[in-house]
C-alpha atoms as a PDB file:
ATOM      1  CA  UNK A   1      29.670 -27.563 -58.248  1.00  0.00           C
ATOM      2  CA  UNK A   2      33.216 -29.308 -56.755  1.00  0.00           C
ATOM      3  CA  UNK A   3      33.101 -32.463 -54.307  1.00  0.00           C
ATOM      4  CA  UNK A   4      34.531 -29.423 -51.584  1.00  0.00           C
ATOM      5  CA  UNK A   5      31.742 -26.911 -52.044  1.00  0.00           C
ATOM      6  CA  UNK A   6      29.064 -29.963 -51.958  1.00  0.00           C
ATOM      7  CA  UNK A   7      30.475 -31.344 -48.818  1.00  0.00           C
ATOM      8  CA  UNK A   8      31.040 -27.983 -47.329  1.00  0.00           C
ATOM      9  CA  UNK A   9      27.654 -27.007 -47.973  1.00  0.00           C
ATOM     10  CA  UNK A  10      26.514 -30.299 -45.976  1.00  0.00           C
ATOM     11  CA  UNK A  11      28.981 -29.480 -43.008  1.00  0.00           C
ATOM     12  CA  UNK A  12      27.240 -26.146 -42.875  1.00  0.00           C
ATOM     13  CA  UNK A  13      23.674 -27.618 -43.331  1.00  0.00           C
ATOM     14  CA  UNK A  14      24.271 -30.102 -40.388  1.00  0.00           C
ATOM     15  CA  UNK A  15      25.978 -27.708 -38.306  1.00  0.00           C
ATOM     16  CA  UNK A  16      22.506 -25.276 -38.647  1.00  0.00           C
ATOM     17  CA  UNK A  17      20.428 -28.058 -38.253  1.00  0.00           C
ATOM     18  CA  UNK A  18      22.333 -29.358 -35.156  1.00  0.00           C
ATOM     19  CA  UNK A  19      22.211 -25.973 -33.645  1.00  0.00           C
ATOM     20  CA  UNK A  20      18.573 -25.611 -34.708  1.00  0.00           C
ATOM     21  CA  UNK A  21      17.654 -28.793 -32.657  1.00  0.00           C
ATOM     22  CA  UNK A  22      20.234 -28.271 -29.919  1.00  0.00           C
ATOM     23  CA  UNK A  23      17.976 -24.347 -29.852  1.00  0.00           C
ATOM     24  CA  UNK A  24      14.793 -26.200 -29.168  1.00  0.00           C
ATOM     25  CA  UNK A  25      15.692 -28.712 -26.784  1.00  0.00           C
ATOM     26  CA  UNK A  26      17.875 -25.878 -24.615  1.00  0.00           C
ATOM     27  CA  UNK A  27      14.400 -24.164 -25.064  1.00  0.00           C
ATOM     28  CA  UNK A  28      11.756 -26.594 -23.826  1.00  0.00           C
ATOM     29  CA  UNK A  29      14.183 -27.662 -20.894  1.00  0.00           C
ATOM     30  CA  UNK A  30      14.225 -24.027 -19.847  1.00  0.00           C
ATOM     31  CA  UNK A  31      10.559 -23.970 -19.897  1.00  0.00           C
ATOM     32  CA  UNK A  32      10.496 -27.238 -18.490  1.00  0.00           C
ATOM     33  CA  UNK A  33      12.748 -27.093 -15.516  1.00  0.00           C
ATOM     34  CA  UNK A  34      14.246 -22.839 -15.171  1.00  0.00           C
ATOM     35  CA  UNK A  35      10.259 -21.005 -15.644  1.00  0.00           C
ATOM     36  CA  UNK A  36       8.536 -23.502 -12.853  1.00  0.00           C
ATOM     37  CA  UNK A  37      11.645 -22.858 -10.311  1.00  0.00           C
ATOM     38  CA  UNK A  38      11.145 -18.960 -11.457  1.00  0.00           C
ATOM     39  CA  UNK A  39       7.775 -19.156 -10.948  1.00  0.00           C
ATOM     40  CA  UNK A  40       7.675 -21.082  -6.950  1.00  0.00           C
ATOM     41  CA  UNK A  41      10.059 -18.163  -5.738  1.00  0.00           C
ATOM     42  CA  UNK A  42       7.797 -15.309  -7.193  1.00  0.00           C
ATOM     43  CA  UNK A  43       4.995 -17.200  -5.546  1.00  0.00           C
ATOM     44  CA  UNK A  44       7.305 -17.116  -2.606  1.00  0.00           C
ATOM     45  CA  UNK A  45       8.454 -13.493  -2.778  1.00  0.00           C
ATOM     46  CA  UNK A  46       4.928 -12.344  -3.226  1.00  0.00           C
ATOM     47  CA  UNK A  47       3.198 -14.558  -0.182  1.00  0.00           C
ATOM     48  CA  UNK A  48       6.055 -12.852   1.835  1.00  0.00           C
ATOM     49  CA  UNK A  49       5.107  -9.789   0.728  1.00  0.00           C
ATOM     50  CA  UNK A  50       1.536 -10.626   1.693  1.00  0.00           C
ATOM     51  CA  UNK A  51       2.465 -11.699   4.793  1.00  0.00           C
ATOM     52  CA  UNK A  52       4.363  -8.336   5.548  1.00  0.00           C
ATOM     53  CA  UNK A  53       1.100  -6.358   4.451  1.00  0.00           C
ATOM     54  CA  UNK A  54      -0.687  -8.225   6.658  1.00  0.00           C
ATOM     55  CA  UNK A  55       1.410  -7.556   9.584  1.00  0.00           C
ATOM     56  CA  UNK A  56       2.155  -3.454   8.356  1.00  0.00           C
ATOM     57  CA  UNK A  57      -2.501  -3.427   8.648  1.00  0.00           C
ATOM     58  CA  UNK A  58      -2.668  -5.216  11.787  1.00  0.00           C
ATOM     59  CA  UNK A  59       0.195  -2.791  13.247  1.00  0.00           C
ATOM     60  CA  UNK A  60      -1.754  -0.110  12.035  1.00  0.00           C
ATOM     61  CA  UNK A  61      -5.081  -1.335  13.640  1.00  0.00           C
ATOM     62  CA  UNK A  62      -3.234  -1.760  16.555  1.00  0.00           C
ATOM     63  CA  UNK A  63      -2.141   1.751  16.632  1.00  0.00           C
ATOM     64  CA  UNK A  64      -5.729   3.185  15.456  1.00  0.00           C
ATOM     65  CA  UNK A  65      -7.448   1.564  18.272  1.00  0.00           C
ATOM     66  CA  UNK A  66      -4.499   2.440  20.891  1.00  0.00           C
ATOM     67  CA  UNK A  67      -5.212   6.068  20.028  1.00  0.00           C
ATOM     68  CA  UNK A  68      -9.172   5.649  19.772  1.00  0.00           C
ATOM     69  CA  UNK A  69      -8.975   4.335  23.763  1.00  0.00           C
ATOM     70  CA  UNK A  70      -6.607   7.979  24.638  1.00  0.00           C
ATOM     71  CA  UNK A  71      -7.809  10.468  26.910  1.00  0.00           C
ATOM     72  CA  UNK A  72      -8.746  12.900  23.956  1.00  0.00           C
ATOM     73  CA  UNK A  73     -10.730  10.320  22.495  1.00  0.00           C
ATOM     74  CA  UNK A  74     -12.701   8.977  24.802  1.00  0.00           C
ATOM     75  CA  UNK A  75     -13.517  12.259  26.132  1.00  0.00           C
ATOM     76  CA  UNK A  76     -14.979  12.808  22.755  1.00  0.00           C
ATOM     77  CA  UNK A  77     -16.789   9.677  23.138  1.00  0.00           C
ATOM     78  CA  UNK A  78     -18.479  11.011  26.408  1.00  0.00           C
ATOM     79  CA  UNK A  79     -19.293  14.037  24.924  1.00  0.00           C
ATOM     80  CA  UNK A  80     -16.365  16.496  26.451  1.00  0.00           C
ATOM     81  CA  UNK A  81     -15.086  18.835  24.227  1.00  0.00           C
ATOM     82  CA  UNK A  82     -12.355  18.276  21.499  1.00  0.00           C
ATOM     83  CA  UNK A  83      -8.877  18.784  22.685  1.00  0.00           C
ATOM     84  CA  UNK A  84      -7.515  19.639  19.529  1.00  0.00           C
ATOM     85  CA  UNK A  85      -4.214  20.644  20.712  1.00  0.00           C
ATOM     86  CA  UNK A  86      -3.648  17.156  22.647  1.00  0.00           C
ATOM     87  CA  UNK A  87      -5.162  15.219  20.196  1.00  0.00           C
ATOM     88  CA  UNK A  88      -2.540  16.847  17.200  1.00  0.00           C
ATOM     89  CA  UNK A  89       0.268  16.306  19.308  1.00  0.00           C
ATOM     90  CA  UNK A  90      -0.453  12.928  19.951  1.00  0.00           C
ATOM     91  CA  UNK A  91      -0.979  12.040  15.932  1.00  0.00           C
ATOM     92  CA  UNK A  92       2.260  14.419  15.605  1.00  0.00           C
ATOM     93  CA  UNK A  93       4.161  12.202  17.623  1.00  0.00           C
ATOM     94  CA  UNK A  94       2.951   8.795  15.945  1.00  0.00           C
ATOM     95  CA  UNK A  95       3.635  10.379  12.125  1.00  0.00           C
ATOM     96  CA  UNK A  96       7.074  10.849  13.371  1.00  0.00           C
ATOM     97  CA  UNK A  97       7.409   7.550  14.614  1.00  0.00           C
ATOM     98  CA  UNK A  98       5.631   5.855  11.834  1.00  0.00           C
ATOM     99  CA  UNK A  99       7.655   6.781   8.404  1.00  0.00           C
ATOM    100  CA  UNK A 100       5.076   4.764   6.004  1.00  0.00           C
ATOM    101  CA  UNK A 101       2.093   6.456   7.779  1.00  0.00           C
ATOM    102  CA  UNK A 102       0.967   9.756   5.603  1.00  0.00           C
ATOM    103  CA  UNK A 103      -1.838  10.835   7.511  1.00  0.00           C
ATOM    104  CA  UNK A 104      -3.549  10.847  10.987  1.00  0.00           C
ATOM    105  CA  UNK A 105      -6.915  12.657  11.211  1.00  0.00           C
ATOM    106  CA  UNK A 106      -9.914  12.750  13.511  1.00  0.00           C
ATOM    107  CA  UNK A 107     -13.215  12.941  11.799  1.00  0.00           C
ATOM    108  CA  UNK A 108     -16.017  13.672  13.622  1.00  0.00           C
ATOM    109  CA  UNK A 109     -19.547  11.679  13.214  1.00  0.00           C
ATOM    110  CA  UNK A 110     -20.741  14.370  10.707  1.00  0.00           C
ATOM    111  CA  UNK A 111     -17.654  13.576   8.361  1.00  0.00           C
ATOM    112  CA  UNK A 112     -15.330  16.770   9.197  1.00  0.00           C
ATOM    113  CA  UNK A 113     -11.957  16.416   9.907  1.00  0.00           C
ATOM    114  CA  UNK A 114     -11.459  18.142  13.004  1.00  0.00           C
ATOM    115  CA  UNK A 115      -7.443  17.444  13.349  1.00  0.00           C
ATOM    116  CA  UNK A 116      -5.344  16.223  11.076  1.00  0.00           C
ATOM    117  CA  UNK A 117      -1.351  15.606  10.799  1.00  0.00           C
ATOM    118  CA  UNK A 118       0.117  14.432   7.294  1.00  0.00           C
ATOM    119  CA  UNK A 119       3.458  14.473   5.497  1.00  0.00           C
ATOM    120  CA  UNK A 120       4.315  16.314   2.341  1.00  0.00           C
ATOM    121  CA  UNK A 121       6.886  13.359   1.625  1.00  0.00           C
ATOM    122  CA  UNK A 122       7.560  10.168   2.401  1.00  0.00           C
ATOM    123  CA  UNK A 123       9.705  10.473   5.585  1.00  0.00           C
ATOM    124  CA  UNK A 124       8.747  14.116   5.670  1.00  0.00           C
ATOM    125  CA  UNK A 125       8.114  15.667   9.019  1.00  0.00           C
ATOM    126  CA  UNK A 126       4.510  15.662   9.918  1.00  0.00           C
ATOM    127  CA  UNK A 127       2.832  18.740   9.490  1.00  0.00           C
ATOM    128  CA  UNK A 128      -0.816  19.643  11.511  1.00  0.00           C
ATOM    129  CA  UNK A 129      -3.290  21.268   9.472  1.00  0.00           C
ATOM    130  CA  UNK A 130      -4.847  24.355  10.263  1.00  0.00           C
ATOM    131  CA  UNK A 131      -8.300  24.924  10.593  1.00  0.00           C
ATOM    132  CA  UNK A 132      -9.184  26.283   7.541  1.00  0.00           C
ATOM    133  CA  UNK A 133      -7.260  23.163   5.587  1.00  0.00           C
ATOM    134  CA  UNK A 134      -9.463  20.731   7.088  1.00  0.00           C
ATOM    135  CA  UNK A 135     -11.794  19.004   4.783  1.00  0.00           C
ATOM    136  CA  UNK A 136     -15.070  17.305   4.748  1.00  0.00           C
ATOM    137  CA  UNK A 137     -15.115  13.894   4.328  1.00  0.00           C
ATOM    138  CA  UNK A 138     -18.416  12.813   4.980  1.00  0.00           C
ATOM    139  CA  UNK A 139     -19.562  11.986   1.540  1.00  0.00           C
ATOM    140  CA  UNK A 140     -16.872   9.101   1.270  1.00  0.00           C
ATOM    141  CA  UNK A 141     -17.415   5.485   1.744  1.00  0.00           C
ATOM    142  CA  UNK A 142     -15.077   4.845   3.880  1.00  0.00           C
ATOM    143  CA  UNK A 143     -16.738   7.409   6.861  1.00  0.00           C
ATOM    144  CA  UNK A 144     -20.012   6.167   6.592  1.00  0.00           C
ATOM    145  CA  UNK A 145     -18.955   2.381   6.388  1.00  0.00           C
ATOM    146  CA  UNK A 146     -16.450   3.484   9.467  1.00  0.00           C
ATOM    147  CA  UNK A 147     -19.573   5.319  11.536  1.00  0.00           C
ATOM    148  CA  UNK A 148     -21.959   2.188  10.821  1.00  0.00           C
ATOM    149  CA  UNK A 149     -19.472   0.160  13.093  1.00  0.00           C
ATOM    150  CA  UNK A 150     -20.058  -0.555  16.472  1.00  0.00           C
ATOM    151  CA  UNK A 151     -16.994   1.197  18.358  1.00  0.00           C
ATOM    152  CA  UNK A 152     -13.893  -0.690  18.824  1.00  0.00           C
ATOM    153  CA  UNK A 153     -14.271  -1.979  15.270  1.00  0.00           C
ATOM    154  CA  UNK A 154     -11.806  -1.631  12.682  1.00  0.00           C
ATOM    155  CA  UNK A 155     -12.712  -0.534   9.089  1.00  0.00           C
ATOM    156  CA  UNK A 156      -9.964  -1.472   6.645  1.00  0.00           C
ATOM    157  CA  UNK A 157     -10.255   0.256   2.848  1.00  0.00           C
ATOM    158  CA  UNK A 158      -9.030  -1.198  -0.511  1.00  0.00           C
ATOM    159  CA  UNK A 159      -6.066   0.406  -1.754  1.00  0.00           C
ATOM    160  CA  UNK A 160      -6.898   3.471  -3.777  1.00  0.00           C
ATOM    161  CA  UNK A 161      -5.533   6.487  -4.797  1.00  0.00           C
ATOM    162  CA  UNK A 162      -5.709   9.394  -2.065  1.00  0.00           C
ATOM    163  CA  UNK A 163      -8.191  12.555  -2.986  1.00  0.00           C
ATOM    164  CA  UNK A 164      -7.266  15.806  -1.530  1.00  0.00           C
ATOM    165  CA  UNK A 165     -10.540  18.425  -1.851  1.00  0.00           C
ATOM    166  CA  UNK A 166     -12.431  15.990  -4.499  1.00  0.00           C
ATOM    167  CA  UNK A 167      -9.072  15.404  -6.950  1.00  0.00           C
ATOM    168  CA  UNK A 168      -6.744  12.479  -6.481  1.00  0.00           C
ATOM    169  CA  UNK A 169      -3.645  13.991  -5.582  1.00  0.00           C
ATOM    170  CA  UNK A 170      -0.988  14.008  -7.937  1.00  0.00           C
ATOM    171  CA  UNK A 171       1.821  12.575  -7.837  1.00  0.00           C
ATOM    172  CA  UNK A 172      -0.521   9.924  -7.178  1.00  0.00           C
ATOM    173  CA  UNK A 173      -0.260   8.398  -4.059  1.00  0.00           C
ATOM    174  CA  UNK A 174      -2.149   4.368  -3.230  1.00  0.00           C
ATOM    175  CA  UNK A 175      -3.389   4.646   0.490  1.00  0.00           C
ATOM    176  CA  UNK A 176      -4.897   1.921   2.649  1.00  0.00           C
ATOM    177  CA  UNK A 177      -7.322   3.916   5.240  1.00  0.00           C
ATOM    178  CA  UNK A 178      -7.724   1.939   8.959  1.00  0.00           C
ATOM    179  CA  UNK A 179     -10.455   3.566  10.711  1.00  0.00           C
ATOM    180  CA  UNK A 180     -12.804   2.953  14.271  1.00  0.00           C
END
């Protein structure tokens, strides 16, 4: 082997090994000093995110106890019939105002819906159900936690995936149910 391919052969050795080490160190500095400054803005992003769903639920309580202290309502409350057709225009009205909400319903203490307003689509126009659509609802958790409350109290659900007539809809769809 010539002087020239020995000494090339060390130019390209220490030019691999330089850009070996140079790999490393560019490596643990990331690690060091880029994934930590990654890492306090996700933490950021996702307490302002938390902070948002925290103010989107307390809006929504809000709004579920404004429409639990309406005429309808409290009629119920006293016994007085159900005004169904009041009480759907009313929930009609706040689906249209409220493009995140997907459903509205009254559910009476023995866990049928007796009105209910939803949206096919997010943004959709509401839609009220006819009688025959309405469901039970009785056997699920969240009713019977809501109708152990004293009145005026709010009853927030984990998310979880909606059920329509025992079967989680499909496309699924997470919901967060705020109830009195």
């Amino acid at each position: 082997m010539s002087l020239r391919a020995r000494i090339t052969g060390a130019m390209v050795l220490l030019v691999v090994v330089t850009a070996g080490i140079f790999a490393i160190l560019a490596n643990r500095a990331f690690q060091r000093y880029s994934l930590p400054a990654a890492m306090t803005r996700l933490e950021g992003s996702v307490r302002n995110l938390a902070m948002d769903l925290d103010g989107s639920v307390a809006g929504a309580g809000e709004d579920v106890l404004a429409l639990s202290l309406l005429p309808p309502a409290r009629g119920l409350a006293a016994g007085e019939p159900l005004d169904a057709e009041a009480l759907a225009a009313i929930f009609t009205a706040v689906v249209s105002a409220k493009a995140h909400y997907v459903q509205l319903r009254f559910i009476d203490v023995a866990g049928q819906e007796r009105v209910r307003v939803d949206r096919s689509s997010r943004g959709g126009p509401p839609r009220v159900l006819r009688e025959d659509e309405l469901q039970t609802k009785g056997h699920r958790p969240y009713v019977a936690a809501t109708l152990a409350l004293p009145p005026g109290t709010l009853h927030v659900t984990p998310i979880e995936l909606n059920e329509e007539f025992g079967e989680i809809q499909m496309p699924a769809l997470p919901v967060l149910r705020i109830a009195t």
